[in-house]
PDB file of N, CA and C in Angstrom:
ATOM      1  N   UNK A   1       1.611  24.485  54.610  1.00  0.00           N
ATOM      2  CA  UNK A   1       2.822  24.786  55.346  1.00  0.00           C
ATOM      3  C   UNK A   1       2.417  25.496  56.642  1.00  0.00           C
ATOM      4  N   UNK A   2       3.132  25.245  57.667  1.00  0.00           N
ATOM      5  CA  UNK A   2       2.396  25.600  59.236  1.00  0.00           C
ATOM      6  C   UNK A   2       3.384  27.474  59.044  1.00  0.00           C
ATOM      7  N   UNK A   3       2.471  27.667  60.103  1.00  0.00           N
ATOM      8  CA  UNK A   3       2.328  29.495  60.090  1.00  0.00           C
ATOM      9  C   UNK A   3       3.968  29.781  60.177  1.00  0.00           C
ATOM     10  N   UNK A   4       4.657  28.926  60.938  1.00  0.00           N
ATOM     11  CA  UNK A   4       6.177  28.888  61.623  1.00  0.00           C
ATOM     12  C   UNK A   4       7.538  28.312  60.758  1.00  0.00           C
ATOM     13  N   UNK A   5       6.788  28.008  59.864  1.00  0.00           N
ATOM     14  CA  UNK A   5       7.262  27.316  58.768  1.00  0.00           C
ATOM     15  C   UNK A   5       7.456  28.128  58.043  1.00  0.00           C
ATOM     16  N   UNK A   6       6.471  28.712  56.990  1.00  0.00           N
ATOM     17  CA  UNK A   6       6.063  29.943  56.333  1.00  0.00           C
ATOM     18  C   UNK A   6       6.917  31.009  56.526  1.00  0.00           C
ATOM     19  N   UNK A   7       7.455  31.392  58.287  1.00  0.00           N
ATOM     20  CA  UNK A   7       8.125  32.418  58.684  1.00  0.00           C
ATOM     21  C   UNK A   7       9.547  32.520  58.893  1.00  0.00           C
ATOM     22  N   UNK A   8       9.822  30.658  58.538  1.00  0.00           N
ATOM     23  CA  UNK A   8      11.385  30.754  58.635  1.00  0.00           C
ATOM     24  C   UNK A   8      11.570  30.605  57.073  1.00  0.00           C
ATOM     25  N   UNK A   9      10.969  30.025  56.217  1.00  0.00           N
ATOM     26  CA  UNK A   9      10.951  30.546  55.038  1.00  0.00           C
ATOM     27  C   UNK A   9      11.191  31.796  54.269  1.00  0.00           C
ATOM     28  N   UNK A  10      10.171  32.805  54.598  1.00  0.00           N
ATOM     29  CA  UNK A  10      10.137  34.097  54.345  1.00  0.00           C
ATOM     30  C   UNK A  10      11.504  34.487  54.776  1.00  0.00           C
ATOM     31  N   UNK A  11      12.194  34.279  56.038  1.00  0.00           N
ATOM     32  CA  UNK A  11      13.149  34.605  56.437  1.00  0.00           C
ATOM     33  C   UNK A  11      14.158  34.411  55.771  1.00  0.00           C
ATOM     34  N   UNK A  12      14.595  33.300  55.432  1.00  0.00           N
ATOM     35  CA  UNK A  12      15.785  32.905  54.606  1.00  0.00           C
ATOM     36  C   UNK A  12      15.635  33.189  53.549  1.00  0.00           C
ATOM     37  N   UNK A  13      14.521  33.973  52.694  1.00  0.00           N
ATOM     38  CA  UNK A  13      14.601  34.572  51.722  1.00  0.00           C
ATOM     39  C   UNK A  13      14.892  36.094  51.572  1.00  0.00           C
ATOM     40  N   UNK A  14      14.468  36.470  52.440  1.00  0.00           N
ATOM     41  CA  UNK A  14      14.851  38.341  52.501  1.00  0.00           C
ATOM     42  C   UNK A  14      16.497  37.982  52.974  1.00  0.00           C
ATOM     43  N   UNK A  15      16.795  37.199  54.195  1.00  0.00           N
ATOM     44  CA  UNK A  15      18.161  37.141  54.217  1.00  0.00           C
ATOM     45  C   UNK A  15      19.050  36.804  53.095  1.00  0.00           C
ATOM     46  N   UNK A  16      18.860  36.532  51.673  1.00  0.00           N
ATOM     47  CA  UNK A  16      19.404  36.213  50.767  1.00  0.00           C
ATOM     48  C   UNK A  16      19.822  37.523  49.981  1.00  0.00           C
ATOM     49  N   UNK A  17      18.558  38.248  50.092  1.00  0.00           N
ATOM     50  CA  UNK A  17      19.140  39.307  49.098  1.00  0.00           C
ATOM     51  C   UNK A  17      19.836  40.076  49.486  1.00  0.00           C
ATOM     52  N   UNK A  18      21.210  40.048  48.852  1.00  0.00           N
ATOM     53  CA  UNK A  18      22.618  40.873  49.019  1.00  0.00           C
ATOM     54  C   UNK A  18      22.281  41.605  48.014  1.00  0.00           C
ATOM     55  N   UNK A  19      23.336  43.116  48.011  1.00  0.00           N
ATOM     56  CA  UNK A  19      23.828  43.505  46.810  1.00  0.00           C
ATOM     57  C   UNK A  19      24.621  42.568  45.890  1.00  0.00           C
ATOM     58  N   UNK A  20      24.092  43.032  44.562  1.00  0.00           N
ATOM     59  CA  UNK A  20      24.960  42.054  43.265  1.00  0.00           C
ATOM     60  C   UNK A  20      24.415  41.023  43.269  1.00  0.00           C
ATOM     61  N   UNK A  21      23.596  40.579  43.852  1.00  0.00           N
ATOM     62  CA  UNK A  21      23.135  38.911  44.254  1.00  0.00           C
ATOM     63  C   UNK A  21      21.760  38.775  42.893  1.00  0.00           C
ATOM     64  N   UNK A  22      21.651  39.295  42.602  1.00  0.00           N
ATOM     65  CA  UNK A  22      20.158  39.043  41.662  1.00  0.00           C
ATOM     66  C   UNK A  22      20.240  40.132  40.203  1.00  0.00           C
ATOM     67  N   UNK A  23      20.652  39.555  39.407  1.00  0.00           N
ATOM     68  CA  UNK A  23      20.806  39.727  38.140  1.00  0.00           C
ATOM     69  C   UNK A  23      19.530  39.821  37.302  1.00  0.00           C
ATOM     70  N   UNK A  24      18.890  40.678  36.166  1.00  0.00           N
ATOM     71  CA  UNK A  24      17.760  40.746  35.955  1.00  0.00           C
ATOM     72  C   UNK A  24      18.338  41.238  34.160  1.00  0.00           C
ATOM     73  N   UNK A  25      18.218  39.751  33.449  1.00  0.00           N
ATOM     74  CA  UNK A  25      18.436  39.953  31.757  1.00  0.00           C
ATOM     75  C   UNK A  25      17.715  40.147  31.146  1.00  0.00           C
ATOM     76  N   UNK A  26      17.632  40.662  30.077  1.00  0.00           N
ATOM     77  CA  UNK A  26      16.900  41.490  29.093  1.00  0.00           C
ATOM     78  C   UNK A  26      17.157  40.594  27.948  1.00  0.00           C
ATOM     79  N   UNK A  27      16.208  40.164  26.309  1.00  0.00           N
ATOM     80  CA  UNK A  27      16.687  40.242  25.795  1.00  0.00           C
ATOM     81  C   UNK A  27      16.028  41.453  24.686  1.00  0.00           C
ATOM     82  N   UNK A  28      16.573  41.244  23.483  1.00  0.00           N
ATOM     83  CA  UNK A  28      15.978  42.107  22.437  1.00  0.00           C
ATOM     84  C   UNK A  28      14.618  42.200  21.484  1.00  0.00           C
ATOM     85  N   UNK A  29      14.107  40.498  21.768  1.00  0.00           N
ATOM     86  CA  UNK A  29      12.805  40.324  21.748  1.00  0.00           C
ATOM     87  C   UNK A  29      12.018  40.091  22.729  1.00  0.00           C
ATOM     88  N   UNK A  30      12.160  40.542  24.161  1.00  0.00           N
ATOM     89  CA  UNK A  30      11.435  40.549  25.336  1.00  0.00           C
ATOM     90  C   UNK A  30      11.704  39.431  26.711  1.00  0.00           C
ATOM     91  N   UNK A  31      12.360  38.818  26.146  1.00  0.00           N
ATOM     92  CA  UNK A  31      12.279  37.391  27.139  1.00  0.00           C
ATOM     93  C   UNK A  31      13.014  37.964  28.334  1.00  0.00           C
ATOM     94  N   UNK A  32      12.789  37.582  29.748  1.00  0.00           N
ATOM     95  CA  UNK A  32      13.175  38.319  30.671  1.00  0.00           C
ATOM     96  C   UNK A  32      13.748  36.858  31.828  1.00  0.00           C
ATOM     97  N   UNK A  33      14.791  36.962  32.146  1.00  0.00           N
ATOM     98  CA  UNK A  33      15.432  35.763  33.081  1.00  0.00           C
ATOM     99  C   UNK A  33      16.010  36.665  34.772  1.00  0.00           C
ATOM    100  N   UNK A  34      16.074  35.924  35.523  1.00  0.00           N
ATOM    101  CA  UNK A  34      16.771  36.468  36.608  1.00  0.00           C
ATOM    102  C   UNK A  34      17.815  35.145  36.601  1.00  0.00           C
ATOM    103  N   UNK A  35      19.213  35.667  37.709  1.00  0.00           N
ATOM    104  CA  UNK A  35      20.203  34.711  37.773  1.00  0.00           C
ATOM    105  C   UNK A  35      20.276  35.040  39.484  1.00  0.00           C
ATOM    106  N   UNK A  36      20.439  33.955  40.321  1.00  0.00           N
ATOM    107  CA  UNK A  36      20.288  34.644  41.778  1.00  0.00           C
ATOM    108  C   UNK A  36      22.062  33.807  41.720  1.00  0.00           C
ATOM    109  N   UNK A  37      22.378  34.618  42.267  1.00  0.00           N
ATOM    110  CA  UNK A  37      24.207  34.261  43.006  1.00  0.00           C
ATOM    111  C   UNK A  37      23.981  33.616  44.005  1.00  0.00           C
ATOM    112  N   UNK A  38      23.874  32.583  44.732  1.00  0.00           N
ATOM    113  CA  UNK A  38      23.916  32.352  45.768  1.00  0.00           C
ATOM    114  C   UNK A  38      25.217  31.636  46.582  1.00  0.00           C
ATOM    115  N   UNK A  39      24.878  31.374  47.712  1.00  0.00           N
ATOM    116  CA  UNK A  39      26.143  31.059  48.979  1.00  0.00           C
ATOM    117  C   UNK A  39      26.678  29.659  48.141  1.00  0.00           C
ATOM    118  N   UNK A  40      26.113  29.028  47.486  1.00  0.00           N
ATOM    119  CA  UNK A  40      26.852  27.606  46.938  1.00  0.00           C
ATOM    120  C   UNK A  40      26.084  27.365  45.756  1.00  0.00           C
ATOM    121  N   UNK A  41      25.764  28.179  44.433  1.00  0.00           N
ATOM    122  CA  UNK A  41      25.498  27.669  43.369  1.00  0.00           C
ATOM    123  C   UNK A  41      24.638  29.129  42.888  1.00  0.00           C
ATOM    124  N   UNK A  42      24.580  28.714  41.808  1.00  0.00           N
ATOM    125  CA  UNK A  42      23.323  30.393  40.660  1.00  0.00           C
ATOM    126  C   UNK A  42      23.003  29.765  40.596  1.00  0.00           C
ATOM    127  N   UNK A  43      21.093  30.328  40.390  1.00  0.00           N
ATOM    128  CA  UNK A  43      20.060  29.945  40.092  1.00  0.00           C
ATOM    129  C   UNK A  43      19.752  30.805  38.775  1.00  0.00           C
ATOM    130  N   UNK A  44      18.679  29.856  38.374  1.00  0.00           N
ATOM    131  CA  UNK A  44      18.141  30.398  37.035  1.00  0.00           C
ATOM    132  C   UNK A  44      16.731  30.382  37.268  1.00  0.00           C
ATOM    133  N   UNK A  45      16.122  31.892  37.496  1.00  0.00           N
ATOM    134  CA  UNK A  45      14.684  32.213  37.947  1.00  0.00           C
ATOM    135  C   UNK A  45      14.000  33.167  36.826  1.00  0.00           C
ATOM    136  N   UNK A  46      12.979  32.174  36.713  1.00  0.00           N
ATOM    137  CA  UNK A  46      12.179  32.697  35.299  1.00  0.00           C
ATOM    138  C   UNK A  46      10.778  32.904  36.010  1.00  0.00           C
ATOM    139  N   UNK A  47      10.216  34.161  35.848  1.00  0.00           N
ATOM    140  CA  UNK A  47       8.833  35.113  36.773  1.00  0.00           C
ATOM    141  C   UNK A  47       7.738  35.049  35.454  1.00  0.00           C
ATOM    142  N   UNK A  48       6.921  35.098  36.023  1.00  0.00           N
ATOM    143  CA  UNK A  48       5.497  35.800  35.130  1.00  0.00           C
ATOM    144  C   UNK A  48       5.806  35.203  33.851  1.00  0.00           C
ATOM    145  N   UNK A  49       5.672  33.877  34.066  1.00  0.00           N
ATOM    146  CA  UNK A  49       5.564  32.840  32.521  1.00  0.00           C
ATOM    147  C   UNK A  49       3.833  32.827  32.435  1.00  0.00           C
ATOM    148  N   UNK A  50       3.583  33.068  30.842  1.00  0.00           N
ATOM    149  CA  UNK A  50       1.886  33.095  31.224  1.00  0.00           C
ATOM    150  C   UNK A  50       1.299  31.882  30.583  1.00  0.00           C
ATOM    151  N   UNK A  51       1.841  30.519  30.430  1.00  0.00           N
ATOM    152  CA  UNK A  51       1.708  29.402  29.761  1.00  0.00           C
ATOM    153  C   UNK A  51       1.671  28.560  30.571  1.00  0.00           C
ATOM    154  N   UNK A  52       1.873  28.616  31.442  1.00  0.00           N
ATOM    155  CA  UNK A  52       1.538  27.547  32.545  1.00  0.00           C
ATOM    156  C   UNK A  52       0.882  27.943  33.703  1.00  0.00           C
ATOM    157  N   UNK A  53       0.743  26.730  34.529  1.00  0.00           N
ATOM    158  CA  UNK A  53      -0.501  26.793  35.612  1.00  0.00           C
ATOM    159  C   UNK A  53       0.353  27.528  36.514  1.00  0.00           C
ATOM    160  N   UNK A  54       2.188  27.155  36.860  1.00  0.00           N
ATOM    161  CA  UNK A  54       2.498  28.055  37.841  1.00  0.00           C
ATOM    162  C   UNK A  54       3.896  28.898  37.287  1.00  0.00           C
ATOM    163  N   UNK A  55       3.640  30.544  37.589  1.00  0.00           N
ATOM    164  CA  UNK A  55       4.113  30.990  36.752  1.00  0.00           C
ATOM    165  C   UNK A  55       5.290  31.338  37.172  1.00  0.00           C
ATOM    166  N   UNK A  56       5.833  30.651  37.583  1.00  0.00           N
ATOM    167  CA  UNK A  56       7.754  30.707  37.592  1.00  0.00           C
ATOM    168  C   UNK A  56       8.036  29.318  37.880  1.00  0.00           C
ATOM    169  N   UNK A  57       9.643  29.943  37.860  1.00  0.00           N
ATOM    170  CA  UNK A  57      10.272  28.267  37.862  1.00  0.00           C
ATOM    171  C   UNK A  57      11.915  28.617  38.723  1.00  0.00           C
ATOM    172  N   UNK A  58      12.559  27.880  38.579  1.00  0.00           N
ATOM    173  CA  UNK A  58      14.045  28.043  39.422  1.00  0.00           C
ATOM    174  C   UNK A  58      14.733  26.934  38.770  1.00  0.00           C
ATOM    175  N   UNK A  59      15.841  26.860  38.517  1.00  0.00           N
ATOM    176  CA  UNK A  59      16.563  25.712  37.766  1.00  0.00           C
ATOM    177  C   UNK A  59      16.609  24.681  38.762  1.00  0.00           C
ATOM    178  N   UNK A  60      16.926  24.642  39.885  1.00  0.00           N
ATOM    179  CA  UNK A  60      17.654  24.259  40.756  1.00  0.00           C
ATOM    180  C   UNK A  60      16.395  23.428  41.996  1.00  0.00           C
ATOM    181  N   UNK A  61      15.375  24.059  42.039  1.00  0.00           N
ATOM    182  CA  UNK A  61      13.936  23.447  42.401  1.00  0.00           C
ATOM    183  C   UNK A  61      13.412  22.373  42.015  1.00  0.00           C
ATOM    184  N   UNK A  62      14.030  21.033  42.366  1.00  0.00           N
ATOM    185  CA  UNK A  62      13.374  19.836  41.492  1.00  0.00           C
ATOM    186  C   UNK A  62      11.964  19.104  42.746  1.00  0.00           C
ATOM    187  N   UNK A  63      11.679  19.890  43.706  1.00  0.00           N
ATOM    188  CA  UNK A  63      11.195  19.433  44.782  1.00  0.00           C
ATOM    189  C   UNK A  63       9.843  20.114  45.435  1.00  0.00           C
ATOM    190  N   UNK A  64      10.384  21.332  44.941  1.00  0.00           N
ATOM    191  CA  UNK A  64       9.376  22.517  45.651  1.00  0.00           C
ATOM    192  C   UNK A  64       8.632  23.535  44.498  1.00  0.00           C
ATOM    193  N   UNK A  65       7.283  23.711  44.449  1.00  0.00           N
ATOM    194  CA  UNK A  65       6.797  24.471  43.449  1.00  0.00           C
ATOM    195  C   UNK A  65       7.574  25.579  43.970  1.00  0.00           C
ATOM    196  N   UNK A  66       7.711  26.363  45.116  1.00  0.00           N
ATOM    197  CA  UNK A  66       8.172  27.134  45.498  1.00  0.00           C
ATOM    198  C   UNK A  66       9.214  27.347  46.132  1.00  0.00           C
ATOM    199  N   UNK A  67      10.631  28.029  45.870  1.00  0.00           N
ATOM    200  CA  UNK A  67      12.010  27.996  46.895  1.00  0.00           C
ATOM    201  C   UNK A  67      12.120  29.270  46.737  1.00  0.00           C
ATOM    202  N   UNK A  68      13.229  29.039  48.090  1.00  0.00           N
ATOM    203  CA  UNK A  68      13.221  30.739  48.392  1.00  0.00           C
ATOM    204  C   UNK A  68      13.799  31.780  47.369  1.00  0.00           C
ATOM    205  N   UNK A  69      14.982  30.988  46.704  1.00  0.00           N
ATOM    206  CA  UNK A  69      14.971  31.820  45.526  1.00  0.00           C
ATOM    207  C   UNK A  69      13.871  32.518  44.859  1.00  0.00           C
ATOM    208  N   UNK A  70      13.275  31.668  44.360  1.00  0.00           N
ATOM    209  CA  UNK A  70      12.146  32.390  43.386  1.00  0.00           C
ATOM    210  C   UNK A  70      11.087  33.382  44.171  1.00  0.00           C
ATOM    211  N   UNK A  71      11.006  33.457  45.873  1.00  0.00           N
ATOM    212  CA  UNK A  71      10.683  34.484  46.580  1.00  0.00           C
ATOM    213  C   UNK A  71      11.285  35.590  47.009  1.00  0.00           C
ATOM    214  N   UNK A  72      12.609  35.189  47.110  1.00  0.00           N
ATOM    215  CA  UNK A  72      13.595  36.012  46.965  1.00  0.00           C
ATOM    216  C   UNK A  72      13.860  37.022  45.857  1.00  0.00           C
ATOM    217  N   UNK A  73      13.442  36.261  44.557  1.00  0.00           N
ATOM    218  CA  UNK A  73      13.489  37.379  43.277  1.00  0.00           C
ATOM    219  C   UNK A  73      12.238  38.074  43.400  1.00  0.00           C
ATOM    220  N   UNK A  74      11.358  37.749  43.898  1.00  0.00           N
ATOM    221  CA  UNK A  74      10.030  38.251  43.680  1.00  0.00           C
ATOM    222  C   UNK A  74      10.454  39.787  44.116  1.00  0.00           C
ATOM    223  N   UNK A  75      10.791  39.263  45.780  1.00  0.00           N
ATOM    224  CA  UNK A  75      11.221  40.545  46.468  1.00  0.00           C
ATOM    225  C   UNK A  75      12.185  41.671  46.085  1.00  0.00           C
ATOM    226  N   UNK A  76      13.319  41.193  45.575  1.00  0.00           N
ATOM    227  CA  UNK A  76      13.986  41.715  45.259  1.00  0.00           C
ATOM    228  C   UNK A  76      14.322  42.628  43.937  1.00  0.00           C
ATOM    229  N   UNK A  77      12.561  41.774  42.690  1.00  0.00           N
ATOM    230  CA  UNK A  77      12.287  43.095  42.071  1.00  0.00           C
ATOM    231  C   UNK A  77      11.246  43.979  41.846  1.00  0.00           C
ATOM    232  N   UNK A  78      10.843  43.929  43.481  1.00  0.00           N
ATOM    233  CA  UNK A  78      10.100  44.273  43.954  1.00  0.00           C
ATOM    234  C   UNK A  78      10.708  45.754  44.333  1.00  0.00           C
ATOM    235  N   UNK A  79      11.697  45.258  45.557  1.00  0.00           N
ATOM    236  CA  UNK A  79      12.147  46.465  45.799  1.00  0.00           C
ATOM    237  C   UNK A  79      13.491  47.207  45.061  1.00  0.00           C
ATOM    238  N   UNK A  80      13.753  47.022  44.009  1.00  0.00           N
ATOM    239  CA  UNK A  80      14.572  47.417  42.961  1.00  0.00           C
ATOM    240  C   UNK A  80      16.395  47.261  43.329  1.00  0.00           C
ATOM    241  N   UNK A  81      16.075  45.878  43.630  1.00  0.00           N
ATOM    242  CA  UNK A  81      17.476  45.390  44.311  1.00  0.00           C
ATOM    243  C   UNK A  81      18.377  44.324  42.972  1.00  0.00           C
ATOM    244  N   UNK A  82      17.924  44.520  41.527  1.00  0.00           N
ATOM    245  CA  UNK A  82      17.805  43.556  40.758  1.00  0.00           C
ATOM    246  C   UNK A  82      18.880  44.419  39.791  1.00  0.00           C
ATOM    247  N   UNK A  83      20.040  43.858  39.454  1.00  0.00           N
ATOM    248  CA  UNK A  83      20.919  44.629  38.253  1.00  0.00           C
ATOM    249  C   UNK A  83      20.348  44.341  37.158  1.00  0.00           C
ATOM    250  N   UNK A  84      20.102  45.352  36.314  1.00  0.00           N
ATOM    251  CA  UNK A  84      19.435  44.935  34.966  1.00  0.00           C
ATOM    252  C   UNK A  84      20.705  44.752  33.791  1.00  0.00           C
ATOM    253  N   UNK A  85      20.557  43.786  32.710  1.00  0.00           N
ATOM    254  CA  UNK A  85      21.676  43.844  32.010  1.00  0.00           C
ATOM    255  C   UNK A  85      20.726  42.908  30.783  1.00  0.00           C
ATOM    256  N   UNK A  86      21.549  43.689  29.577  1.00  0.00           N
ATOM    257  CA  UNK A  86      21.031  42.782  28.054  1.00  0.00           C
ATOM    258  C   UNK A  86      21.076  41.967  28.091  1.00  0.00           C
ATOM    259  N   UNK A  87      20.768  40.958  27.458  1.00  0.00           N
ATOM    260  CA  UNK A  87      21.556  39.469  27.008  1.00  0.00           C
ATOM    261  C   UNK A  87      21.130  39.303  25.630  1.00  0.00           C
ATOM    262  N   UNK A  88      21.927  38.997  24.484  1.00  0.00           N
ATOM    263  CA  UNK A  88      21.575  38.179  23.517  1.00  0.00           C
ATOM    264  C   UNK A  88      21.832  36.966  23.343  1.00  0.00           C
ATOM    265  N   UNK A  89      21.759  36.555  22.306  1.00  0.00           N
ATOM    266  CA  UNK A  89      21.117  34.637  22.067  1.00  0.00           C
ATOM    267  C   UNK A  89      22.950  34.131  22.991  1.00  0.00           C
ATOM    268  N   UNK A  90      23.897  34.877  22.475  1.00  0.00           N
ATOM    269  CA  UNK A  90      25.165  34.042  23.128  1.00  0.00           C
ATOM    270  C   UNK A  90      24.933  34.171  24.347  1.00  0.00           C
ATOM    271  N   UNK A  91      25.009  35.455  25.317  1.00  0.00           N
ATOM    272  CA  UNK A  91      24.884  35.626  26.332  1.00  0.00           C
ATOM    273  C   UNK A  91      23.869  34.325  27.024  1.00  0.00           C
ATOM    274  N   UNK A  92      22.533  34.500  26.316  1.00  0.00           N
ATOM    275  CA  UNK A  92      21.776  33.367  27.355  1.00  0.00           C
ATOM    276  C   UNK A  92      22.180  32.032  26.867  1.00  0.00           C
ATOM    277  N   UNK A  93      23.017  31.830  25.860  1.00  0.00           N
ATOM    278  CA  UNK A  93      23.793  30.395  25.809  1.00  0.00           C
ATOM    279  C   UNK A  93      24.967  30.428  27.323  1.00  0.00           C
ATOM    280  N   UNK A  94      25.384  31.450  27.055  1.00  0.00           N
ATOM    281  CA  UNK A  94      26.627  30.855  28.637  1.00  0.00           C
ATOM    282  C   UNK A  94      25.886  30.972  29.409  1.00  0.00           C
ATOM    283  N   UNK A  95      24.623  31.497  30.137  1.00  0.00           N
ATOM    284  CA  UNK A  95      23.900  31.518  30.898  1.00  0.00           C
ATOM    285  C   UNK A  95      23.185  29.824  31.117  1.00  0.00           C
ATOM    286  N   UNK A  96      22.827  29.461  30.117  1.00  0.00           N
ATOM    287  CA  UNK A  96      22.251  28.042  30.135  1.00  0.00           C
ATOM    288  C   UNK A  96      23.291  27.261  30.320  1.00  0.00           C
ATOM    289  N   UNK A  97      24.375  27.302  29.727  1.00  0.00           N
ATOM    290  CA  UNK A  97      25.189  26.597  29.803  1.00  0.00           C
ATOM    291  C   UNK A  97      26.309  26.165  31.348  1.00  0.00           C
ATOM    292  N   UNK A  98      26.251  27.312  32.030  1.00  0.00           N
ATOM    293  CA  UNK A  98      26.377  27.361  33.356  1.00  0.00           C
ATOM    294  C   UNK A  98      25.081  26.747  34.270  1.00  0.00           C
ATOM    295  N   UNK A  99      24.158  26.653  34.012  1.00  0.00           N
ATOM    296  CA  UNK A  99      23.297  25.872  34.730  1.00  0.00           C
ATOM    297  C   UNK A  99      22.837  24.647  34.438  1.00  0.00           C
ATOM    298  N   UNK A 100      22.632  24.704  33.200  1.00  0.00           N
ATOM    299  CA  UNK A 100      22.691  23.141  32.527  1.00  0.00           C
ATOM    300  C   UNK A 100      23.907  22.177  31.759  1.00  0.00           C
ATOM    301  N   UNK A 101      24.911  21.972  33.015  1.00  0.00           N
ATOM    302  CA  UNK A 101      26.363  21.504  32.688  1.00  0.00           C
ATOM    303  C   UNK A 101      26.224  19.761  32.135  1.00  0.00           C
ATOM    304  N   UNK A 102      26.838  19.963  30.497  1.00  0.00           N
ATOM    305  CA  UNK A 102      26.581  18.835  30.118  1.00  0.00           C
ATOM    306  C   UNK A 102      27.815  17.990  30.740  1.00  0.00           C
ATOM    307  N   UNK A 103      27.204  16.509  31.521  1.00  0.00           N
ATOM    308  CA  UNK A 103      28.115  15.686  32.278  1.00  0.00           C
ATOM    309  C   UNK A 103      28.800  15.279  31.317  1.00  0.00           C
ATOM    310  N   UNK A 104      29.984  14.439  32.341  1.00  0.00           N
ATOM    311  CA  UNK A 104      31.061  14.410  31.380  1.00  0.00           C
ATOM    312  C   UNK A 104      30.828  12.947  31.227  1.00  0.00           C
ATOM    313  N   UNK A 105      30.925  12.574  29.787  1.00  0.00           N
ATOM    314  CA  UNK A 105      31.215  11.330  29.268  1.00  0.00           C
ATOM    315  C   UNK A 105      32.657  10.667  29.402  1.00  0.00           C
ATOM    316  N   UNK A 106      32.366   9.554  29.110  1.00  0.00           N
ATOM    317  CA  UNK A 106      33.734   8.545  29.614  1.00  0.00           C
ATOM    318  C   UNK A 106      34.007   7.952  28.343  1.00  0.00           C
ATOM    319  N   UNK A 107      35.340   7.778  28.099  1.00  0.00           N
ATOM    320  CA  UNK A 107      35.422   7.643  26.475  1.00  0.00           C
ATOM    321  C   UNK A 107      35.656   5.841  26.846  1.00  0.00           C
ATOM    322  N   UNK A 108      35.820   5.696  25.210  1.00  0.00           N
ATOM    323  CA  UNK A 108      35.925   4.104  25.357  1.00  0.00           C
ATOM    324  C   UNK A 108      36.958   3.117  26.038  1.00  0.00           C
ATOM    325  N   UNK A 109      38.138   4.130  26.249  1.00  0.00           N
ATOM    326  CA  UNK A 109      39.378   3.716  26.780  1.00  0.00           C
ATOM    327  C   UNK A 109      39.356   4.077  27.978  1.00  0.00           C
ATOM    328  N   UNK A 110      38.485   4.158  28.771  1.00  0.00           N
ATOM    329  CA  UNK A 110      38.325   4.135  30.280  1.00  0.00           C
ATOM    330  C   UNK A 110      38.004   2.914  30.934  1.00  0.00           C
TER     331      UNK A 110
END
């Protein structure tokens, strides 16, 4: 990525982080998720996975090992801009379930 590239990048990622904008879940056996709010959709940003070659991911990233989201969270719990909140197994069901919206089927009488 060229040096200028890199810098409008970086940019549109610090410009992202608002207050309230980056959610940081907990659960009760350790698993740790971020949710980024953004201007037209939440993301689902998962950090420091140690099972794979690259260790995060973004729901919403089908293109880029890297989007600004997932630099954006970096930063943001970095500098302690991240609401922390529990989640158990329901909680990260509506959580998945808001990002992974099952399409709608067409019944036979359509």
């Amino acid at each position: 990525m060229p040096f200028d590239d890199l810098l409008l990048f970086a940019n549109a990622a610090i410009n992202s982080i608002k207050p309230g904008s980056f959610i940081h879940y907990v659960t009760p056996w350790g698993h740790t998720e971020y949710e980024v709010i953004g201007s037209t959709a939440r993301y689902s940003i998962i950090l420091d996975m140690k099972t794979t070659p690259i260790p995060y991911s973004c729901t919403l990233s089908e293109t880029h090992i890297m989007c600004k989201h997932i630099l954006a969270t970096l930063i943001a719990r970095r500098l302690n801009r991240c609401s922390m909140r529990s989640a158990g197994p329901n909680d990260l069901a509506v959580i998945f379930a808001r990002q992974f919206p099952i399409p709608e089927q067409k019944t036979a009488n359509e």
